[in-house]
Protein backbone atom coordinates (compact mmCIF):
# COMPACT_ATOMS: atom_id res chain seq x y z
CA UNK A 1 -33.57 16.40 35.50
CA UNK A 2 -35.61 16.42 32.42
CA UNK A 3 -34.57 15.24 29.20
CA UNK A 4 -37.53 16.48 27.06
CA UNK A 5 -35.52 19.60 25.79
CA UNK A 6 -32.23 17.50 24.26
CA UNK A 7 -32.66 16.75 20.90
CA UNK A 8 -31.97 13.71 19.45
CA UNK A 9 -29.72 12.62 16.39
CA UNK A 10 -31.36 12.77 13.37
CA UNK A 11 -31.34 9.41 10.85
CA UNK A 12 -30.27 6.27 12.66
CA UNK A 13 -26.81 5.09 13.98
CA UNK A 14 -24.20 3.57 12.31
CA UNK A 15 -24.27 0.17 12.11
CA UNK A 16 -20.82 -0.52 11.80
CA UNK A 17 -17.08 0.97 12.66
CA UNK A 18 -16.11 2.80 9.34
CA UNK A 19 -12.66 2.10 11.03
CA UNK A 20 -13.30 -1.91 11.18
CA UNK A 21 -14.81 -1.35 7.63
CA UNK A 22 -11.87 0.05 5.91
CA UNK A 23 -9.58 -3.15 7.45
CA UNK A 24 -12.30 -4.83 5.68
CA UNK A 25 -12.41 -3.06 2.26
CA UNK A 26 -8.57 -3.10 2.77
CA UNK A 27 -8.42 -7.01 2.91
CA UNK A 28 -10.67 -7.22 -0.21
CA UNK A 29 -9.01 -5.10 -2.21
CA UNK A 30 -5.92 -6.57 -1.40
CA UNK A 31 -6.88 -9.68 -2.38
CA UNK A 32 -8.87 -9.01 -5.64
CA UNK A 33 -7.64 -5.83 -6.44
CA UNK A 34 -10.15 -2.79 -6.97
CA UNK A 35 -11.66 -3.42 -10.41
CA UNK A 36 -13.27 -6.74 -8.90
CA UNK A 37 -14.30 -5.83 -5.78
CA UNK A 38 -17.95 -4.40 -5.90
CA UNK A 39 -19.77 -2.41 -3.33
CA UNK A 40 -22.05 -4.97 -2.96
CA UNK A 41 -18.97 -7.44 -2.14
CA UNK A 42 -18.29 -4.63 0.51
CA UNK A 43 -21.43 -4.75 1.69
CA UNK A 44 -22.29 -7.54 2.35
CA UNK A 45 -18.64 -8.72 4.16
CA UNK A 46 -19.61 -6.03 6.59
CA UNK A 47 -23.56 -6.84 7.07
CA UNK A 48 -24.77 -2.92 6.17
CA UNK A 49 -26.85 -1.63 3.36
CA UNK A 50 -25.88 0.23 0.30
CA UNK A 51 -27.25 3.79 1.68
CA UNK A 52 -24.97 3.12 4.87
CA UNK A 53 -22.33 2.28 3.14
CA UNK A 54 -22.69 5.70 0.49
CA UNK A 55 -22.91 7.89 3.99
CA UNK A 56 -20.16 6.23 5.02
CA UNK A 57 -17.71 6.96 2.53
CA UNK A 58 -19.42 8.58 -0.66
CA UNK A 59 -18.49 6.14 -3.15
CA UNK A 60 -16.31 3.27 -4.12
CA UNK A 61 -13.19 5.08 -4.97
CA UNK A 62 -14.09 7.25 -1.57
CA UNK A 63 -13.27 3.95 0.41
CA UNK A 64 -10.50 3.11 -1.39
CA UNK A 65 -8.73 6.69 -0.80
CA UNK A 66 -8.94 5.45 3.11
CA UNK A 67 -7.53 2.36 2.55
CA UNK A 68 -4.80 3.96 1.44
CA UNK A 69 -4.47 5.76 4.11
CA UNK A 70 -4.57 2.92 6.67
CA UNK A 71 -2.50 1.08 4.51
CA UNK A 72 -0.08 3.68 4.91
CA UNK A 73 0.54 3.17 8.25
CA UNK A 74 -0.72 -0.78 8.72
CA UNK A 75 0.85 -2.97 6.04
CA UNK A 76 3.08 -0.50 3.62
CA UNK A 77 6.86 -1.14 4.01
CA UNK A 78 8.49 1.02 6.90
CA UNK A 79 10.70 2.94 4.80
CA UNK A 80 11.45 5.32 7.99
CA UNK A 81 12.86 1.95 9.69
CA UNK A 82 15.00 0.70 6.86
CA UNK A 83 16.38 3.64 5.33
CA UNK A 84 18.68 4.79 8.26
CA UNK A 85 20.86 7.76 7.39
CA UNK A 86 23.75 6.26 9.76
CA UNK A 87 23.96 3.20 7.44
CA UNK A 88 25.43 2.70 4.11
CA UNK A 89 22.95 3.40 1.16
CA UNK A 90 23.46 -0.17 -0.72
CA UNK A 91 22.85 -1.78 2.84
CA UNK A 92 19.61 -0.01 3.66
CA UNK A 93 18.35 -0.55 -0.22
CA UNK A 94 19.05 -4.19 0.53
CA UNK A 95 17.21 -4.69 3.77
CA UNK A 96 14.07 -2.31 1.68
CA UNK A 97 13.86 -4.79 -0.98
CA UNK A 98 14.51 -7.84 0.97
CA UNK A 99 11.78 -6.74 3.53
CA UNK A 100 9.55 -6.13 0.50
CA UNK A 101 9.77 -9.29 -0.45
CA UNK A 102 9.28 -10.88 2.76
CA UNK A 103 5.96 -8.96 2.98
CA UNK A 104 4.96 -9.43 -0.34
CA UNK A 105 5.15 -13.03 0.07
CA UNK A 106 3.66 -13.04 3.34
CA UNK A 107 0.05 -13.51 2.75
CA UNK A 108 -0.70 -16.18 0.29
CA UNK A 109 -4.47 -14.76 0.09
CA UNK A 110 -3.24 -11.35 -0.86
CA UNK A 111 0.23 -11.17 -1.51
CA UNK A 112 2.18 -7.92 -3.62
CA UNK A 113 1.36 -4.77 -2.87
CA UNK A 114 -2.10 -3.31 -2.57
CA UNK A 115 -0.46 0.70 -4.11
CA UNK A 116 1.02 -1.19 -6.80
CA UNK A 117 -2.06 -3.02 -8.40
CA UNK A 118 -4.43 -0.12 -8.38
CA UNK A 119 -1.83 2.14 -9.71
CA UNK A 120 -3.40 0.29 -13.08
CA UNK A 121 -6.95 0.79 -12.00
CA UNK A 122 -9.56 0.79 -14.25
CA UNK A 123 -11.36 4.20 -11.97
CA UNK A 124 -9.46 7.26 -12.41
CA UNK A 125 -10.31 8.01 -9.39
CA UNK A 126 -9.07 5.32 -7.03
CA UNK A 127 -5.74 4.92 -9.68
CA UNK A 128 -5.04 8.73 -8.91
CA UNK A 129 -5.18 7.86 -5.43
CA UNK A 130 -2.92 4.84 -5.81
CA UNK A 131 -0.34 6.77 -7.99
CA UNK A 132 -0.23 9.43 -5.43
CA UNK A 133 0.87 7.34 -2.74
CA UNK A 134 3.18 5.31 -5.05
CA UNK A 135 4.72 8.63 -6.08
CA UNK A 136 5.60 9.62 -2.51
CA UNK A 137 6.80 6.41 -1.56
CA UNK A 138 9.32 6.55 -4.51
CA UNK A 139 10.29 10.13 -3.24
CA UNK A 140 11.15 9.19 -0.09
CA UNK A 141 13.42 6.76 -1.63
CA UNK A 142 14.76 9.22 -4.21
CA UNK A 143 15.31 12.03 -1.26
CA UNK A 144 16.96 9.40 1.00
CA UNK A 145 19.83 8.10 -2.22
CA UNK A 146 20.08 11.97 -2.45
CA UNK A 147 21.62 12.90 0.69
CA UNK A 148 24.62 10.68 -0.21
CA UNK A 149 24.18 10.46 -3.89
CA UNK A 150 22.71 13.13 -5.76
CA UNK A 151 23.15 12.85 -9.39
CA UNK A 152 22.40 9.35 -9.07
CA UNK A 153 19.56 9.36 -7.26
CA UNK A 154 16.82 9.71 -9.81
CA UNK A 155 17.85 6.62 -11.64
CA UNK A 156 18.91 4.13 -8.87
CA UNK A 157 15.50 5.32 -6.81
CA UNK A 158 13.67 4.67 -10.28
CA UNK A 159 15.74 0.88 -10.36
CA UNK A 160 14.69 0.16 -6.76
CA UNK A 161 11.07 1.29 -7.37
CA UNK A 162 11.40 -1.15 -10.63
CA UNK A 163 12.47 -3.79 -9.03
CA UNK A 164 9.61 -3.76 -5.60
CA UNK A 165 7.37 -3.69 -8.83
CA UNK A 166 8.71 -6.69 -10.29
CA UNK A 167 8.72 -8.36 -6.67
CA UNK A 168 4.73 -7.46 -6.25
CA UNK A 169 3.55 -9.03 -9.81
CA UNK A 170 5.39 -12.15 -8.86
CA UNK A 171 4.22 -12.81 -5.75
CA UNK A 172 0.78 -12.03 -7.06
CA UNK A 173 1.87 -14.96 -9.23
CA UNK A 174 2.85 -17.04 -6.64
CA UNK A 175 6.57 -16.87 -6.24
CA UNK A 176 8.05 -18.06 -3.52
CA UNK A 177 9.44 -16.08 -0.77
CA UNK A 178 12.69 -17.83 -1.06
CA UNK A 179 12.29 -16.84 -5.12
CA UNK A 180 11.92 -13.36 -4.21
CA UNK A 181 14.56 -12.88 -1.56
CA UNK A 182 16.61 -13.86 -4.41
CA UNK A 183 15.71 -11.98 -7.11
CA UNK A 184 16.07 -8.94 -4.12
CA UNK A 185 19.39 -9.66 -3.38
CA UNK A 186 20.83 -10.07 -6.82
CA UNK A 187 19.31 -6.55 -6.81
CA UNK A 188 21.63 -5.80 -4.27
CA UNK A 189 24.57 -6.97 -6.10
CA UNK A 190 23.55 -4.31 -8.80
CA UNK A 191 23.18 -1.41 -6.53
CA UNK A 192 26.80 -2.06 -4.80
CA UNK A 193 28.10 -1.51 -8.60
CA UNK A 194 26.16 1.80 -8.99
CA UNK A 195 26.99 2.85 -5.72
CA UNK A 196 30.66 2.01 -4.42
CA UNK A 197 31.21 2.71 -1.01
């Protein structure tokens, strides 16, 4: 068998796994936030040159619209597995903001939420992306309030959205977990006011 015929790939391989890359970016970004992470900071964390890096993913913002994708599905609160639709609403609210706090609190290096802080982005780019997902995060809470409590739902999903805010800029401050479980569940108290069983 001859192999003379086959032609081979043009430019050289990849260097890296844009997968592995984008945990990567995602853990810097996380823990500076995207105005102070540079592509040469991405760069050199994951050992490739600036061309590979521009194949890779087209530009800064470009790599930030995929860690916003992974982060949708590796490290964004499971709203699908706390808001139930055979549990009461003010319960299910409750375990949402005290998970978010747990999480938030979780990793000293980059605590908050990684949506939240480049939802004030100085790229228009990369804060489009970061509203985006923000904005259909707070729908799914809105639509979930909604099957129970309509007319309310705009304004306790926009409380609850308010208050997982509040929880991210403090733990980017360095509150306490036990600090923000607290704040979270005098949240809670609020939300079995506006929402009597």
């Amino acid at each position: 068998m001859t192999t003379k015929n086959i032609p081979k790939p043009r430019g050289r391989p990849r260097q890296f796994d844009p997968e592995q890359a984008t945990e990567v970016a995602q853990q810097l970004f996380h823990a500076r936030g995207y105005d102070d992470v540079s592509v040469a900071d991405v760069t050199d964390a994951l050992g490739i040159k600036t061309p590979s890096f521009y194949a890779a993913f087209g530009s800064k913002a470009g790599l930030y619209n995929r860690v916003i994708e992974r982060y949708s599905t590796k490290g964004a609160i499971p709203l699908g597995d706390l808001l139930l639709p055979g549990r009461p609403v003010v319960e299910c609210l409750t375990a949402l903001l005290e998970d978010t706090a747990r999480r938030y609190a979780a990793n000293p290096d980059a605590p908050g939420c990684i949506v939240l802080e480049g939802c004030h982005s100085n790229d228009e780019e990369a804060r489009t992306a970061a509203r985006a997902a923000h904005a259909a995060a707070e729908q799914v809470i809105c639509d979930y309030i909604a099957a129970r409590y309509p007319e309310q739902a705009p304004a306790i999903s926009a409380y609850v959205s308010t208050v997982m805010n509040g929880l991210s800029a403090k733990a980017r401050m360095g509150q306490s977990q036990d600090a923000l479980l607290s704040s979270a569940r005098l949240a809670s108290l609020a939300l079995a006011q506006a929402l009597p069983a």
